[in-house]
Protein backbone atom coordinates (compact mmCIF):
# COMPACT_ATOMS: atom_id res chain seq x y z
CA UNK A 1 0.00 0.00 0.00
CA UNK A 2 1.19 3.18 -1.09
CA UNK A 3 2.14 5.99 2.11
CA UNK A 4 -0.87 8.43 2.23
CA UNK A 5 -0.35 11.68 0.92
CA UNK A 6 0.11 15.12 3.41
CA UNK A 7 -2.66 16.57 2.32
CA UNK A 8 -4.74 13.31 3.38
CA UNK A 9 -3.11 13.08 6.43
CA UNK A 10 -3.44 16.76 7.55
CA UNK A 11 -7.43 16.13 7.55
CA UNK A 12 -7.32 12.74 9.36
CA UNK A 13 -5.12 15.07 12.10
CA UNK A 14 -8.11 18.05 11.91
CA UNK A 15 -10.51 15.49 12.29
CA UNK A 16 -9.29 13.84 15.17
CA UNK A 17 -8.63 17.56 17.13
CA UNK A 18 -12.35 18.06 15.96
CA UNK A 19 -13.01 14.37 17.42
CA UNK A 20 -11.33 15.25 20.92
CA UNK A 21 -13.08 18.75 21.38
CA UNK A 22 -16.31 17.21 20.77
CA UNK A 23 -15.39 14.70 23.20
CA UNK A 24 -14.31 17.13 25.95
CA UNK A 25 -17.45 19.02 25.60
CA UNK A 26 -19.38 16.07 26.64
CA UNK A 27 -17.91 14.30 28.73
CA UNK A 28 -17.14 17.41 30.75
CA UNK A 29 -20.47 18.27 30.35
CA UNK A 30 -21.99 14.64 31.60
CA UNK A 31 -19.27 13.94 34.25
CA UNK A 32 -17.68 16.87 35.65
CA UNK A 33 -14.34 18.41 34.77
CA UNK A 34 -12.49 16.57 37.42
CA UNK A 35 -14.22 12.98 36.61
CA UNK A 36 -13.09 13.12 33.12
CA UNK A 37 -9.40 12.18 32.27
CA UNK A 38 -7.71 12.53 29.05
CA UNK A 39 -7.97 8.80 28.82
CA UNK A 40 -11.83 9.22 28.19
CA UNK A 41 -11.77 12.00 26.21
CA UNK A 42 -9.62 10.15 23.71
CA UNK A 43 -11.47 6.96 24.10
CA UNK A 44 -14.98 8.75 23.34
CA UNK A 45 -13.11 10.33 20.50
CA UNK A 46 -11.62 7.51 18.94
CA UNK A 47 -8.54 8.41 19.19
CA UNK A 48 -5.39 6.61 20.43
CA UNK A 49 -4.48 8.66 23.59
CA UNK A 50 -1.33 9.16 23.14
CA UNK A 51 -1.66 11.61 20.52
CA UNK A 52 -3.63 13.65 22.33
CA UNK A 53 -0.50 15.56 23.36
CA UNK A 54 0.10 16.33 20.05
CA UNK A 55 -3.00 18.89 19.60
CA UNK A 56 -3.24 20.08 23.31
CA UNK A 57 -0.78 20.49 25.84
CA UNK A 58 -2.93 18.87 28.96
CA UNK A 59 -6.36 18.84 30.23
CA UNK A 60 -7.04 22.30 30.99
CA UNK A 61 -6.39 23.78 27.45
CA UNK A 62 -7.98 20.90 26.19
CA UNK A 63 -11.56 22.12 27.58
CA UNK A 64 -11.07 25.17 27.62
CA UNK A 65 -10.66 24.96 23.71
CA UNK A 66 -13.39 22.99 23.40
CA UNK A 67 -15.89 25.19 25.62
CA UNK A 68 -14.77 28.18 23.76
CA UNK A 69 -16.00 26.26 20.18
CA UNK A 70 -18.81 25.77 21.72
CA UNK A 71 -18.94 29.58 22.49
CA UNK A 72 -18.04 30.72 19.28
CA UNK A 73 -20.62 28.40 17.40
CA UNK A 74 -23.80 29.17 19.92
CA UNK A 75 -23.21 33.11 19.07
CA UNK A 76 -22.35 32.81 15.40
CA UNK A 77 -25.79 30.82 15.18
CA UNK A 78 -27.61 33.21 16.95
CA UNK A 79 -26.14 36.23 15.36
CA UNK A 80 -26.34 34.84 11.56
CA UNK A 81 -29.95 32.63 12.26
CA UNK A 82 -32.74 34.12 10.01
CA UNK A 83 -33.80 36.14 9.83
CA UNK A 84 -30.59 37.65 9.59
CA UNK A 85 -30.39 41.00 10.36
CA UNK A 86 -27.95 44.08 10.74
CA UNK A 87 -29.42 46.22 13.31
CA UNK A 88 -26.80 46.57 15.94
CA UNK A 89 -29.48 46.42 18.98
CA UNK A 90 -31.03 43.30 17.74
CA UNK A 91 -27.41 41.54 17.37
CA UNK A 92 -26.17 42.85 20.72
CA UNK A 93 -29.61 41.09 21.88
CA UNK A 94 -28.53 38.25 20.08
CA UNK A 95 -25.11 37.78 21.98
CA UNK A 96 -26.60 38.46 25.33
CA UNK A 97 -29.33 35.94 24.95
CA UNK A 98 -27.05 33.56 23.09
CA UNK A 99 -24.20 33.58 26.30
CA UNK A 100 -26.92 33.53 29.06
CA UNK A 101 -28.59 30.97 27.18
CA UNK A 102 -25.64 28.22 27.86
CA UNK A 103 -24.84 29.26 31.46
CA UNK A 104 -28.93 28.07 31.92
CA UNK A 105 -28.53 24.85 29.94
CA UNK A 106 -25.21 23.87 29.84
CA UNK A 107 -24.63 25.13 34.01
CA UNK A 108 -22.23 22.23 34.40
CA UNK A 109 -19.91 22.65 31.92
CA UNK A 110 -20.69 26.91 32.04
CA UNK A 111 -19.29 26.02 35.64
CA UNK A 112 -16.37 24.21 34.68
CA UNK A 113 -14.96 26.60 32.02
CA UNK A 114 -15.43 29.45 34.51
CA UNK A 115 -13.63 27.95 37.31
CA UNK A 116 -11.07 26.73 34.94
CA UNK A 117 -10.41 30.64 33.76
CA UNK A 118 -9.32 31.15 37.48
CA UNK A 119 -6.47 28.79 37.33
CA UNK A 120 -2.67 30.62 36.56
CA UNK A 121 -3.54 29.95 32.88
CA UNK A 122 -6.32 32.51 32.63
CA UNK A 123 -8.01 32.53 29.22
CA UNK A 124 -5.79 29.76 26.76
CA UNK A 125 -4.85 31.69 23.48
CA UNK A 126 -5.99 29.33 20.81
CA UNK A 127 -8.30 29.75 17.38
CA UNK A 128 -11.52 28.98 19.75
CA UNK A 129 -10.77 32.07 21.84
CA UNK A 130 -9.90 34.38 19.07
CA UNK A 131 -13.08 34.04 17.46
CA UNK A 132 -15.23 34.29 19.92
CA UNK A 133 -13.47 37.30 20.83
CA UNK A 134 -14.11 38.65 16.84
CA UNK A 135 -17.21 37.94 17.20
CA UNK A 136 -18.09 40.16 20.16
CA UNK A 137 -15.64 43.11 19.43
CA UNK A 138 -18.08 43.10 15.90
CA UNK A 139 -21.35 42.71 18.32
CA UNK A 140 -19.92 45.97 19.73
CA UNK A 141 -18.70 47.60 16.70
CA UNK A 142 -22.00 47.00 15.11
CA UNK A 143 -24.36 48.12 18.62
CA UNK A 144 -22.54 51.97 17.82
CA UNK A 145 -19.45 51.68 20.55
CA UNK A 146 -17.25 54.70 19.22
CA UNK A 147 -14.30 53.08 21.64
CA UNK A 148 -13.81 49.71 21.29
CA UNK A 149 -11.08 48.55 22.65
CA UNK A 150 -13.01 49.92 25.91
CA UNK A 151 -16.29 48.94 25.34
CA UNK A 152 -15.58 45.24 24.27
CA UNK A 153 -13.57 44.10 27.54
CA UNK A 154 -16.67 45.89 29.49
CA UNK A 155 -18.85 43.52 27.88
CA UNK A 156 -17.20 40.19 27.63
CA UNK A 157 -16.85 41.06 31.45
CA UNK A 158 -20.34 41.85 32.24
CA UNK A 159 -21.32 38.69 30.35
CA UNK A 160 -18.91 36.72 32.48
CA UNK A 161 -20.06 38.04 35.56
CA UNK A 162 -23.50 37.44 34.72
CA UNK A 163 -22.44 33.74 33.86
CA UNK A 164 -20.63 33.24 37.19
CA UNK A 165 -23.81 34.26 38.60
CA UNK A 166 -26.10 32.25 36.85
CA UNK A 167 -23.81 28.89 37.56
CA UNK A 168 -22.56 29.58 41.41
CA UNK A 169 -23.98 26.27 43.23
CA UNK A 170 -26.97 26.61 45.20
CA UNK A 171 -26.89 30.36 45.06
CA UNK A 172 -27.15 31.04 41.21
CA UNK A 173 -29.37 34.07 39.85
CA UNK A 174 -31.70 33.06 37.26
CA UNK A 175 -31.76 34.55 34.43
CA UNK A 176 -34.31 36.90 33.55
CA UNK A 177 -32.96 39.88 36.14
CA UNK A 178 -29.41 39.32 34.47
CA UNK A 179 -30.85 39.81 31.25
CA UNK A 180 -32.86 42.84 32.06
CA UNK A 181 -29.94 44.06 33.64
CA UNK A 182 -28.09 43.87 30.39
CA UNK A 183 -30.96 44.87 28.64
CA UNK A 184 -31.37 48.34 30.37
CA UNK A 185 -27.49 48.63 29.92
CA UNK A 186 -27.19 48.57 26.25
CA UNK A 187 -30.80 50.42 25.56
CA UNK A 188 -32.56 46.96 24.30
CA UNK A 189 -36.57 46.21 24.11
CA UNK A 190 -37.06 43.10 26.03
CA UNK A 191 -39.14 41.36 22.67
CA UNK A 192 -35.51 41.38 21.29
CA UNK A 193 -33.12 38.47 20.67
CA UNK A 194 -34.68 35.45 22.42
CA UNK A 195 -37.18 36.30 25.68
CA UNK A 196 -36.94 34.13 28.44
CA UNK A 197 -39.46 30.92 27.76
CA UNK A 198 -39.23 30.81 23.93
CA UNK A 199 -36.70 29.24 22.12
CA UNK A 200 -34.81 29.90 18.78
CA UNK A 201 -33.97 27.41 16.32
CA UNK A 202 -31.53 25.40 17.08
CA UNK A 203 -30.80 26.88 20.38
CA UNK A 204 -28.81 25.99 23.54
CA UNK A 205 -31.16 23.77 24.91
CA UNK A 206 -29.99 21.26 21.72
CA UNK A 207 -28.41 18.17 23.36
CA UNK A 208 -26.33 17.22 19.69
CA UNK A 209 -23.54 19.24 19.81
CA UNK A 210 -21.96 17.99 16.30
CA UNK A 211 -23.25 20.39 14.35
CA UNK A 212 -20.48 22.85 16.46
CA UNK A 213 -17.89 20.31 15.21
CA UNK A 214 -16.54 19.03 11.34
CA UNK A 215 -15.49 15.51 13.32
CA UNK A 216 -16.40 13.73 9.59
CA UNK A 217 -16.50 10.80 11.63
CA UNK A 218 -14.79 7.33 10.79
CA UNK A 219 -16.53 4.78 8.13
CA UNK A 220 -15.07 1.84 7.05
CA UNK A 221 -14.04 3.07 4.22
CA UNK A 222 -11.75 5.54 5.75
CA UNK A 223 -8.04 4.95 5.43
CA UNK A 224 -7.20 4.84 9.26
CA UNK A 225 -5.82 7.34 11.78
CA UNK A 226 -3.20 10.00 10.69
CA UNK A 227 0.21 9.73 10.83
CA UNK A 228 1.59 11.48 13.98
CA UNK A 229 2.72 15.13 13.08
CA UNK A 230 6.59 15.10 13.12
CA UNK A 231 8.34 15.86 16.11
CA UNK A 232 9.16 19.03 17.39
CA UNK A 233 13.08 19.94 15.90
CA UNK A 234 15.95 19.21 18.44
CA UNK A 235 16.76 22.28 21.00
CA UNK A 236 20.10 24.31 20.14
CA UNK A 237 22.69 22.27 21.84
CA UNK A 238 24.84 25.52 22.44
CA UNK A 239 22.24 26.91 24.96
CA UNK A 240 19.79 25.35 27.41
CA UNK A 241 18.30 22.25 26.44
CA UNK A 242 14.55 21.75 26.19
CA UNK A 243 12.61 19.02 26.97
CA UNK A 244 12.61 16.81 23.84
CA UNK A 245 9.81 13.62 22.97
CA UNK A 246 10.91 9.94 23.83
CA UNK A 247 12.56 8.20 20.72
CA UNK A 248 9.85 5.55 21.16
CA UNK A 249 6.94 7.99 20.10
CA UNK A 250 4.67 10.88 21.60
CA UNK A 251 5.28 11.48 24.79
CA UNK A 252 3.11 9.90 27.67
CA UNK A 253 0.03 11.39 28.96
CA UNK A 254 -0.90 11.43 32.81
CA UNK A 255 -4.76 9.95 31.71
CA UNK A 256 -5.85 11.27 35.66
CA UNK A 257 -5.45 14.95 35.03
């Protein structure tokens, strides 16, 4: 048999990162972020777990990349659902409704990601992030901010805070007085977006999340899992070494964390 080509094996390697965030978002999402290991997320993927080190550097990034698809995906729905529409009030209605909307019906994982953003790491720089964070510095643009680089960290807090309220055990705030809250802050009518007790289509309360994710699962047809990416070029042996991958493939990954 004849070696696969890059180009095929450069998909089979987007697939399986696909594979493994869909993975983390459930089973964080079903078990609890400290129940699942990287073991299950791999398994549940289909993936061999020792490539998971390959695509994510542990646990935490791992989720946190995968929560922040899920993000990304809920508000680019709700923004671009029909009818689509450019008023700036009715997209900044949009967002609001679209974030609130997973702290009520995804609360565990909501709960998870949030707590996870208070570790040293803070917010994990990755593709997932960056959109979402396009996506509301153009909610904000498009609402009439003339300062943006002001107005867009106000929001993305005030949406966070209303999130860590909504998911705080025992205590949470529901969310219609978050909403109005948000709602009287940006000058919104309350028939905007998506009121509280109706649903868009679609919407968070849609158990399937693979629409958020191009996994293009396995058939039998399919020629196998990819090659492993090369390995990371030797360190400069005139200055401090750096930790370099075993000779016997990727490097192992502690499945408890």
């Amino acid at each position: 048999m004849s070696p696969r080509s890059a180009s095929v094996n450069e998909e089979l390697r987007r697939r399986s990162r696909e594979r493994l965030l869909q993975a983390a978002v459930e089973l964080v999402s079903e078990r609890g972020y400290e129940a699942t290991t990287l073991g299950a997320i791999a398994d549940r993927a289909g993936s061999a777990r020792g490539l998971v080190s390959y695509y994510f550097p542990g646990k935490r990034q791992l989720v946190q990349s995968a929560v922040h698809r899920l993000m990304h995906r809920t508000l680019e729905e709700a923004l671009e659902r029909e009818p689509r529409v450019e008023d700036g009030r009715e997209r900044m209605a949009r967002a609001v409704d679209a974030i609130l909307g997973l702290a009520r019906d995804r609360t565990v994982l909501m709960r998870q990601h949030m707590a996870g953003l208070l570790q040293a790491e803070g917010f994990v720089q990755c593709p997932e992030q960056r959109r979402l964070a396009e996506l509301l510095r153009d909610t904000v643009v498009r609402h009439g901010s003339s300062d943006v680089d002001a107005d867009y960290p106000m929001l993305r807090s005030l949406l966070m805070g209303a999130v860590y309220a909504m998911v705080l055990p025992n205590v949470g705030m529901p969310l219609t007085p978050l909403r109005a809250e948000l709602f009287t802050r940006y000058r919104l009518d309350w028939a905007q977006g998506v009121p509280p007790d109706t649903e868009a289509p679609g919407g968070t309360c849609d158990t399937d999340f693979s629409r958020f994710f191009a996994t293009g699962r396995p058939t039998a047809s399919d020629p196998g899992p990819a090659d492993p990416p090369d390995p990371p070029e030797p360190a400069d042996r005139t200055g401090p070494t750096e930790q370099t991958e075993p000779a016997g493939g990727p490097k192992a990954v502690d499945q408890s964390k």
